[in-house]
Structure formats: structure tokens, C-alpha cells
N, C-alpha and C. Protein backbone atom coordinates (compact mmCIF):
# COMPACT_ATOMS: atom_id res chain seq x y z
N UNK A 1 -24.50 28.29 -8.58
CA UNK A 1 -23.05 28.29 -8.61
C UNK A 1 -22.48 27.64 -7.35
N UNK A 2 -23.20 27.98 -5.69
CA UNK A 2 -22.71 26.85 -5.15
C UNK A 2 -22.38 25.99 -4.87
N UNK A 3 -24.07 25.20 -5.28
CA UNK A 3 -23.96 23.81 -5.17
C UNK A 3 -22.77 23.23 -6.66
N UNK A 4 -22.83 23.83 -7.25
CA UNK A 4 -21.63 23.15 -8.56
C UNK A 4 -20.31 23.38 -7.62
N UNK A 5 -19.98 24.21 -7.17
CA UNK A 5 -18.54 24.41 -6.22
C UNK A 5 -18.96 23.08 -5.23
N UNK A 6 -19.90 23.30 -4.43
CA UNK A 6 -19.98 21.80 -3.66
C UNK A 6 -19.99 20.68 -4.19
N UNK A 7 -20.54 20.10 -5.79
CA UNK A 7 -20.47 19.18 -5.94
C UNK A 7 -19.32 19.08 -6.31
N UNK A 8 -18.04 19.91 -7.18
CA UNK A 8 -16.68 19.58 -7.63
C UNK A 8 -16.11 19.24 -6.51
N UNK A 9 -16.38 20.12 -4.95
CA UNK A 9 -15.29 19.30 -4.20
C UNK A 9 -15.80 18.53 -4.05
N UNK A 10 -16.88 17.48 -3.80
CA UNK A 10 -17.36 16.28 -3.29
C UNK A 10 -16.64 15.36 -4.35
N UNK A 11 -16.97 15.39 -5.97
CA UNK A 11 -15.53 14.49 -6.59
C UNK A 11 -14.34 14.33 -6.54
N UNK A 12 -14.00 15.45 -6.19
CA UNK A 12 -12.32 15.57 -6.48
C UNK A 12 -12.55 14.75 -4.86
N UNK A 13 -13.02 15.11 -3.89
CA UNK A 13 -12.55 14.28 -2.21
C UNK A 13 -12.45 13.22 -2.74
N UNK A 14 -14.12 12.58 -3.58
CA UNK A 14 -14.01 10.99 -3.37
C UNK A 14 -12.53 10.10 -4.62
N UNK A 15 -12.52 10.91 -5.51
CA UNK A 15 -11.05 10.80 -6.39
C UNK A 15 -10.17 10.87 -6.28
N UNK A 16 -9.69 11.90 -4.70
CA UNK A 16 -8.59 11.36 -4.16
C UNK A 16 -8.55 10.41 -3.33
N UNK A 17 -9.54 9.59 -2.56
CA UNK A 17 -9.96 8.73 -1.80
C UNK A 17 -9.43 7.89 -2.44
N UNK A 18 -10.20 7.11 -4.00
CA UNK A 18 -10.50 6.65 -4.66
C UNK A 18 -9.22 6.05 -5.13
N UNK A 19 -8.30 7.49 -5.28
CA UNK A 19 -6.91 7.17 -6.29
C UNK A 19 -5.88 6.80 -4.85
N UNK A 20 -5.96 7.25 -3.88
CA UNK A 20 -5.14 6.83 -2.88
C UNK A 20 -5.09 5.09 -2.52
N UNK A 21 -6.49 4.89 -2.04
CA UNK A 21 -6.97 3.66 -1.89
C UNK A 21 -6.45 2.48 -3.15
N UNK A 22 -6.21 2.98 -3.86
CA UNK A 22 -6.20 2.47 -5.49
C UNK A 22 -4.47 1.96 -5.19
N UNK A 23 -3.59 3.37 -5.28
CA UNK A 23 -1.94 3.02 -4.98
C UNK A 23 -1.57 2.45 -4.01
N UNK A 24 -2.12 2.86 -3.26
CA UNK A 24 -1.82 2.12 -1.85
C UNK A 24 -2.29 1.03 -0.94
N UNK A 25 -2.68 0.14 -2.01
CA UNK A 25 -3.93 -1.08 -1.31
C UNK A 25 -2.57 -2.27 -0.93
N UNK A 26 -1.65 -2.03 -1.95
CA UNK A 26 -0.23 -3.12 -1.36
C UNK A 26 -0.17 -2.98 0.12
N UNK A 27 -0.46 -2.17 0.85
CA UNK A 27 -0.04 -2.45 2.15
C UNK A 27 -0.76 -2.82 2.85
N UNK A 28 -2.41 -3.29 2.62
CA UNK A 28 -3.50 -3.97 2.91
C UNK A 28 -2.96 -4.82 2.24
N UNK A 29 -3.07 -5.35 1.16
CA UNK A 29 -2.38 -6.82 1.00
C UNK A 29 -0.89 -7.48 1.63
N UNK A 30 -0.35 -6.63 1.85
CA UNK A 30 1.17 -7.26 2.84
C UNK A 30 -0.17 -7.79 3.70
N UNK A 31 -0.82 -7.53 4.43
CA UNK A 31 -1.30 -8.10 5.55
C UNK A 31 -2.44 -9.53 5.30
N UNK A 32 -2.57 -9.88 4.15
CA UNK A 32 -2.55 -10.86 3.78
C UNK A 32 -2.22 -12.17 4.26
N UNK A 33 -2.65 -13.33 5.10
CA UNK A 33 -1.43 -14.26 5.13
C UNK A 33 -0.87 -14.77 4.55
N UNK A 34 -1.83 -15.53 3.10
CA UNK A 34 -0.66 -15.73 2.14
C UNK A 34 0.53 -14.94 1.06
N UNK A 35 -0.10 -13.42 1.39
CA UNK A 35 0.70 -12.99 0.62
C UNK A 35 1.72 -12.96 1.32
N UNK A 36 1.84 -12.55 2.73
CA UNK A 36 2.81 -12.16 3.62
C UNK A 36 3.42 -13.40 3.75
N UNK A 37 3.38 -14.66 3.90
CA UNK A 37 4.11 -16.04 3.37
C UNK A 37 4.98 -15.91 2.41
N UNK A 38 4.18 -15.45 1.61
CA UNK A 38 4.95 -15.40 0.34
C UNK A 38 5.73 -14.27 0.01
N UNK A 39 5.84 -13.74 0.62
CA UNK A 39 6.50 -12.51 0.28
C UNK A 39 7.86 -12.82 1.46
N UNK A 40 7.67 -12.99 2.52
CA UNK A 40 9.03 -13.60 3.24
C UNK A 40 9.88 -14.70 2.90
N UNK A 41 8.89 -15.41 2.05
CA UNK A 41 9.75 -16.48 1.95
C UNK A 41 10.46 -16.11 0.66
N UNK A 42 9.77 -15.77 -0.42
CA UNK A 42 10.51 -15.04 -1.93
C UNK A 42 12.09 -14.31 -0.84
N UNK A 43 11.95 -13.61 0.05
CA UNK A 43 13.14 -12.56 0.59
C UNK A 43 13.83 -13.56 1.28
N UNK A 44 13.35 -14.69 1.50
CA UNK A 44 14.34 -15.42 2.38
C UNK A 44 14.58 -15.56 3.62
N UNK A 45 13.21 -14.46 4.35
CA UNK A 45 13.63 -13.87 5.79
C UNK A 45 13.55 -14.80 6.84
N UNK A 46 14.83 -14.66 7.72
CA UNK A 46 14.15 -15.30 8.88
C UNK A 46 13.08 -15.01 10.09
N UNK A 47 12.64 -15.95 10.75
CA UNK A 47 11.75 -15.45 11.85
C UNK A 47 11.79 -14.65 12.42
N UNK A 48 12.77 -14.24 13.19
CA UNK A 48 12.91 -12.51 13.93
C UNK A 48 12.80 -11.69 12.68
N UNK A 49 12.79 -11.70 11.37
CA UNK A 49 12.87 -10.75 10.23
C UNK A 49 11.49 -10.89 9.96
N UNK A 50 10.37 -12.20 9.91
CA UNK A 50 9.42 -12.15 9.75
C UNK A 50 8.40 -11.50 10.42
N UNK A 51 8.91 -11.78 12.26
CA UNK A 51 7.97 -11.25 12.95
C UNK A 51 8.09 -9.86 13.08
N UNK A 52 8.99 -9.15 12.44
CA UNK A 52 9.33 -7.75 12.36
C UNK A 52 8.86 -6.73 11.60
N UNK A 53 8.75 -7.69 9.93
CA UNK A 53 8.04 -7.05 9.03
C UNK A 53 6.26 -7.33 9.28
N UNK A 54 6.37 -8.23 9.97
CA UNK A 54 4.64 -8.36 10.32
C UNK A 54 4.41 -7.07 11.01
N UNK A 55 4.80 -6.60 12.22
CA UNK A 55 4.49 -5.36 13.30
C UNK A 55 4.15 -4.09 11.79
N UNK A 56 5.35 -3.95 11.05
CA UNK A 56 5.45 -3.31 9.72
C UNK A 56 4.58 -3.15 8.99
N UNK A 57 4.36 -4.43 8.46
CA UNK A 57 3.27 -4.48 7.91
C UNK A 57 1.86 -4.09 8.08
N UNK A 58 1.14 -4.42 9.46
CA UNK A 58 0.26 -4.17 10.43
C UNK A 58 0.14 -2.51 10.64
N UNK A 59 1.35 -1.97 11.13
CA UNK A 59 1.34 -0.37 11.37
C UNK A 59 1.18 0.18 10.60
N UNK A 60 1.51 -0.25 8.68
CA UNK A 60 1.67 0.70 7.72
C UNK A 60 -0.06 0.74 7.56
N UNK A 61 -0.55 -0.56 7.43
CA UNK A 61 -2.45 -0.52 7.49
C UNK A 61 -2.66 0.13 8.04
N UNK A 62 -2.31 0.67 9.49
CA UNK A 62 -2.79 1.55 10.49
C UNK A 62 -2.75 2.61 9.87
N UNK A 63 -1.50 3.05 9.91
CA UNK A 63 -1.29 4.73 8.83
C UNK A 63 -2.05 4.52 7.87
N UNK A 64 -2.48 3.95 7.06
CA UNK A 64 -2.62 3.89 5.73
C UNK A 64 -4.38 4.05 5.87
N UNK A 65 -5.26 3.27 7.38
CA UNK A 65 -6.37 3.66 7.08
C UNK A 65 -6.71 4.92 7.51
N UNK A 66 -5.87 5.44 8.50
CA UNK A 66 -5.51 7.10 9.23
C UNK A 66 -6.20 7.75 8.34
N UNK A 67 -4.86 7.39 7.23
CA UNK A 67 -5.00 8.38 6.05
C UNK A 67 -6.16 8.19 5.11
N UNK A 68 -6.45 7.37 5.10
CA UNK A 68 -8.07 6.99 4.08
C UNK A 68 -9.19 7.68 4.77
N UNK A 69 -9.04 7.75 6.05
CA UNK A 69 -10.24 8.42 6.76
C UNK A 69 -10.57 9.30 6.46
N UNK A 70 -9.16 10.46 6.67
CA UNK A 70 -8.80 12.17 6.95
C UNK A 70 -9.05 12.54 5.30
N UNK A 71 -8.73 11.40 4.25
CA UNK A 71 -8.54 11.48 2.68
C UNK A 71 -7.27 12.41 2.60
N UNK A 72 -6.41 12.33 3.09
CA UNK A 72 -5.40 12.91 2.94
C UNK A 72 -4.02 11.67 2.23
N UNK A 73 -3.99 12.21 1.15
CA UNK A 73 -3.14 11.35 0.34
C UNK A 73 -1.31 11.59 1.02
N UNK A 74 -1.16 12.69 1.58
CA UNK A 74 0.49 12.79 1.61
C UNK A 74 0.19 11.57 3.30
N UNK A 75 -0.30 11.67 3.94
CA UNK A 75 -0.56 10.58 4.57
C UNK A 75 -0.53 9.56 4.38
N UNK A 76 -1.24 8.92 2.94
CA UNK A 76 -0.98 7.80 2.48
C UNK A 76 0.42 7.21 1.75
N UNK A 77 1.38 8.70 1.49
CA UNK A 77 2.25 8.16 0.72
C UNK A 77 3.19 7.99 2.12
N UNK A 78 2.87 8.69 2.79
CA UNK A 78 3.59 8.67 4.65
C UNK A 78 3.88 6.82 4.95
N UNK A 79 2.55 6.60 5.01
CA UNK A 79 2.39 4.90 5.22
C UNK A 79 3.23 4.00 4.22
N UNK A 80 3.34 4.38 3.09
CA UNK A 80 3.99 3.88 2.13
C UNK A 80 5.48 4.12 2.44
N UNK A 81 5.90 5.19 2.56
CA UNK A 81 7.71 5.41 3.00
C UNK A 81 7.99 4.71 3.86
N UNK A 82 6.57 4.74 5.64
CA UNK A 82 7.08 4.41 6.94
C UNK A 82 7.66 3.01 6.19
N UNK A 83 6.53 2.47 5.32
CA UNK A 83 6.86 0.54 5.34
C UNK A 83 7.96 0.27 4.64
N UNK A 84 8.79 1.30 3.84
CA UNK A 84 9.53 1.22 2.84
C UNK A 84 10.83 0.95 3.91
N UNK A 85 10.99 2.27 4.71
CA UNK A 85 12.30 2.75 5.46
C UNK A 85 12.13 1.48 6.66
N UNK A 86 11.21 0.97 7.16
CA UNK A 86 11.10 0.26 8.32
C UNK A 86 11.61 -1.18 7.74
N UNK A 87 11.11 -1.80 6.84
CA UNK A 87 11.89 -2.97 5.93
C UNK A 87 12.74 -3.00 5.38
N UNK A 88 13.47 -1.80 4.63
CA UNK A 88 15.05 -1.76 4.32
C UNK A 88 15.52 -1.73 6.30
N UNK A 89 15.05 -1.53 7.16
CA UNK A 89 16.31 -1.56 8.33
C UNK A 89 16.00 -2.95 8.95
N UNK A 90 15.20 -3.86 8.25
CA UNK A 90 15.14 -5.10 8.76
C UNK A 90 15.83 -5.96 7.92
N UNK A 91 15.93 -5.96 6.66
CA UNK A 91 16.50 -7.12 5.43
C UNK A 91 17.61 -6.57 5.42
N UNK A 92 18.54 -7.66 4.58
CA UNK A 92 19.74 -6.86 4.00
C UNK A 92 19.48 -6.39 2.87
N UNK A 93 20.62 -5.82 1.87
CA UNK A 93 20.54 -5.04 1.46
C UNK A 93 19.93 -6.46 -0.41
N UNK A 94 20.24 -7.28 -0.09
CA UNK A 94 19.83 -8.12 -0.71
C UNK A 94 18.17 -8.46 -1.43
N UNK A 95 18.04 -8.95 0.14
CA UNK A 95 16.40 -9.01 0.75
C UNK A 95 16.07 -7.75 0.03
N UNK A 96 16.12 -6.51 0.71
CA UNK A 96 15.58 -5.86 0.74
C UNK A 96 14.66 -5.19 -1.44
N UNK A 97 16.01 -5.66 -2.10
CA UNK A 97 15.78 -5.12 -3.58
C UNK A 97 14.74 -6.74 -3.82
N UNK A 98 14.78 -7.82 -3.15
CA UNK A 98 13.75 -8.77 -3.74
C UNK A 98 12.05 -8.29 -3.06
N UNK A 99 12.60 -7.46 -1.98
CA UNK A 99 11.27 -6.91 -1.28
C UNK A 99 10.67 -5.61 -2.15
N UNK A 100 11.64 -5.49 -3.24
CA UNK A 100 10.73 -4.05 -3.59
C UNK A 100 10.70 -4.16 -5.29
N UNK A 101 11.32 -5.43 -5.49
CA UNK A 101 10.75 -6.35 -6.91
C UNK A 101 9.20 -6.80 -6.73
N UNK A 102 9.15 -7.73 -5.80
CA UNK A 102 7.76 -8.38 -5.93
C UNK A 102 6.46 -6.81 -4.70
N UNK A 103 6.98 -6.15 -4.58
CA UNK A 103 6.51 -5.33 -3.69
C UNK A 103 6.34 -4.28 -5.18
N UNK A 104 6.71 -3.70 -6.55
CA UNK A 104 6.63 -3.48 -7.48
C UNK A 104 5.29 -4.53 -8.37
N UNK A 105 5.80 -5.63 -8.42
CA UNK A 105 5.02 -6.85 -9.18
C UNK A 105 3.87 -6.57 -8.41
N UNK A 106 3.18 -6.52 -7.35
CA UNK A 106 2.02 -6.10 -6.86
C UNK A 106 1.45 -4.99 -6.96
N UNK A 107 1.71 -3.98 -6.80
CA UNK A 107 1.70 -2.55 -7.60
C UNK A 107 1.17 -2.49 -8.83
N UNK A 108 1.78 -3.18 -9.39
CA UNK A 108 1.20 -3.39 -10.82
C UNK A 108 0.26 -4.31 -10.88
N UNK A 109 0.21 -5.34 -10.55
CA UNK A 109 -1.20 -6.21 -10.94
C UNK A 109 -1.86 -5.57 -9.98
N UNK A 110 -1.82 -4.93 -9.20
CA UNK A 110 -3.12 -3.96 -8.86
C UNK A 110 -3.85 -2.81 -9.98
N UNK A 111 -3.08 -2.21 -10.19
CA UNK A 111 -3.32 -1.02 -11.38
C UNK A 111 -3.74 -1.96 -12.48
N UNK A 112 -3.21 -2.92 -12.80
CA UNK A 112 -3.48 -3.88 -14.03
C UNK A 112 -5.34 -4.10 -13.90
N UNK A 113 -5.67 -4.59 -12.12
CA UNK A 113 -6.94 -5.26 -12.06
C UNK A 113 -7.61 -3.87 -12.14
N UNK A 114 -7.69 -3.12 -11.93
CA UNK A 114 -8.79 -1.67 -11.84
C UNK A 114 -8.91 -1.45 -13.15
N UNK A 115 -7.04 -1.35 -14.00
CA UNK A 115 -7.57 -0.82 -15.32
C UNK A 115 -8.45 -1.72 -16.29
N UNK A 116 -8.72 -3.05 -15.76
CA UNK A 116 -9.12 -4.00 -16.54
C UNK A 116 -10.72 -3.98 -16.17
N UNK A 117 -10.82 -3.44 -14.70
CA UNK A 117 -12.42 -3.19 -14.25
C UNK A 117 -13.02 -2.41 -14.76
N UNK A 118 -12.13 -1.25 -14.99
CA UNK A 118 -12.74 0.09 -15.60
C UNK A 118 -13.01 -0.20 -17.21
N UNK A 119 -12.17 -0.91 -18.17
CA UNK A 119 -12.65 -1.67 -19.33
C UNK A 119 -14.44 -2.22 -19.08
N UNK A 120 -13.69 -2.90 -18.23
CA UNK A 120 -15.28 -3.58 -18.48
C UNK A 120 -16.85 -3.18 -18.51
N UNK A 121 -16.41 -2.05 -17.54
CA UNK A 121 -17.96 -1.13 -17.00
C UNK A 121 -18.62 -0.71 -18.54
């Protein structure tokens, strides 16, 4: 009966790992260079706006691998708000809904590529 209690938490850890890493890989890709090209330029931003969401971008990875370490998911959704609230106070209010269109559009062709991996297995 132990080891079955030890092995359920050992899945459920690596499944929340698993599922965190999974939602939250957009902010490893902001750090991208071409995505991050492309993603400023879709918003229109200028250079002081670029080099701003870069620091942003960069810190939310930081939080974001924090939280992959510890496997603590409210951590991961932490990294996800910091980058949310830190880029709405850099764009306008403009920018900011084209930043969370194609910042959506990635989200999804992420979930799109796993659910299409998991097909395949």
C-alpha cells in the first residue's frame, strides 16, 4: 500500500510538471528571437517598448523555470500574470489587445502540437 501511495504521488508531481510546462511554454517562446521580432513588430512597438518587453520577457522565463523546479504550478501561473501585468504597463491599450491576440494564437498552436503528439504515440 505504500509504495502505490508513493508511486501516485510520483505521477500526479510529474503531471503537474508536465501540464504546467505544457501551458506555460509561451513564455519560453517570447524569448525566442524570432518570435520576439515578431511579436513586437505585429504590436508595433517601439524600441524603448521593445527593450522593455525583452527584460519581461527574460524575467517571466526566470519565474517560470523557479516554478518548474519547485513543480509548483500557482508559481507558474505567477510568471504568466507577472508577464501579462508588466506588458499591459508597457503598450497601449491598443498594443496591448494585439499582444494578447497573437500571445492567445500561440497558446493554442501549442496545445494544438502536444494534442497532435499525443495522437500519434
Amino acid at each position: 500500500m505504500k509504495r502505490l501511495l508513493i508511486l501516485f504521488a510520483a505521477i500526479a508531481g510529474f503531471s503537474i510538471s508536465s501540464f504546467a510546462e505544457k501551458d506555460y511554454e509561451v513564455l519560453w517562446v517570447l524569448n525566442n528571437k524570432s518570435t520576439f521580432n515578431t511579436v513586437t513588430d505585429y504590436v508595433q512597438a517601439s524600441p524603448n517598448q521593445q527593450a522593455l518587453m525583452k527584460n519581461i520577457f527574460y524575467d517571466s522565463a526566470e519565474k517560470l523555470k523557479d516554478a518548474l523546479i519547485e513543480n509548483d504550478l500557482q508559481a507558474a501561473e505567477k510568471a504568466l500574470y507577472f508577464n501579462l501585468v508588466n506588458v499591459k504597463s508597457v503598450l497601449t491599450v491598443d498594443q496591448y489587445k494585439k499582444y494578447l491576440t497573437i500571445l492567445n494564437a500561440t497558446i493554442h498552436n501549442q496545445q494544438d502540437k502536444y494534442l497532435a503528439l499525443s495522437k500519434n504515440k
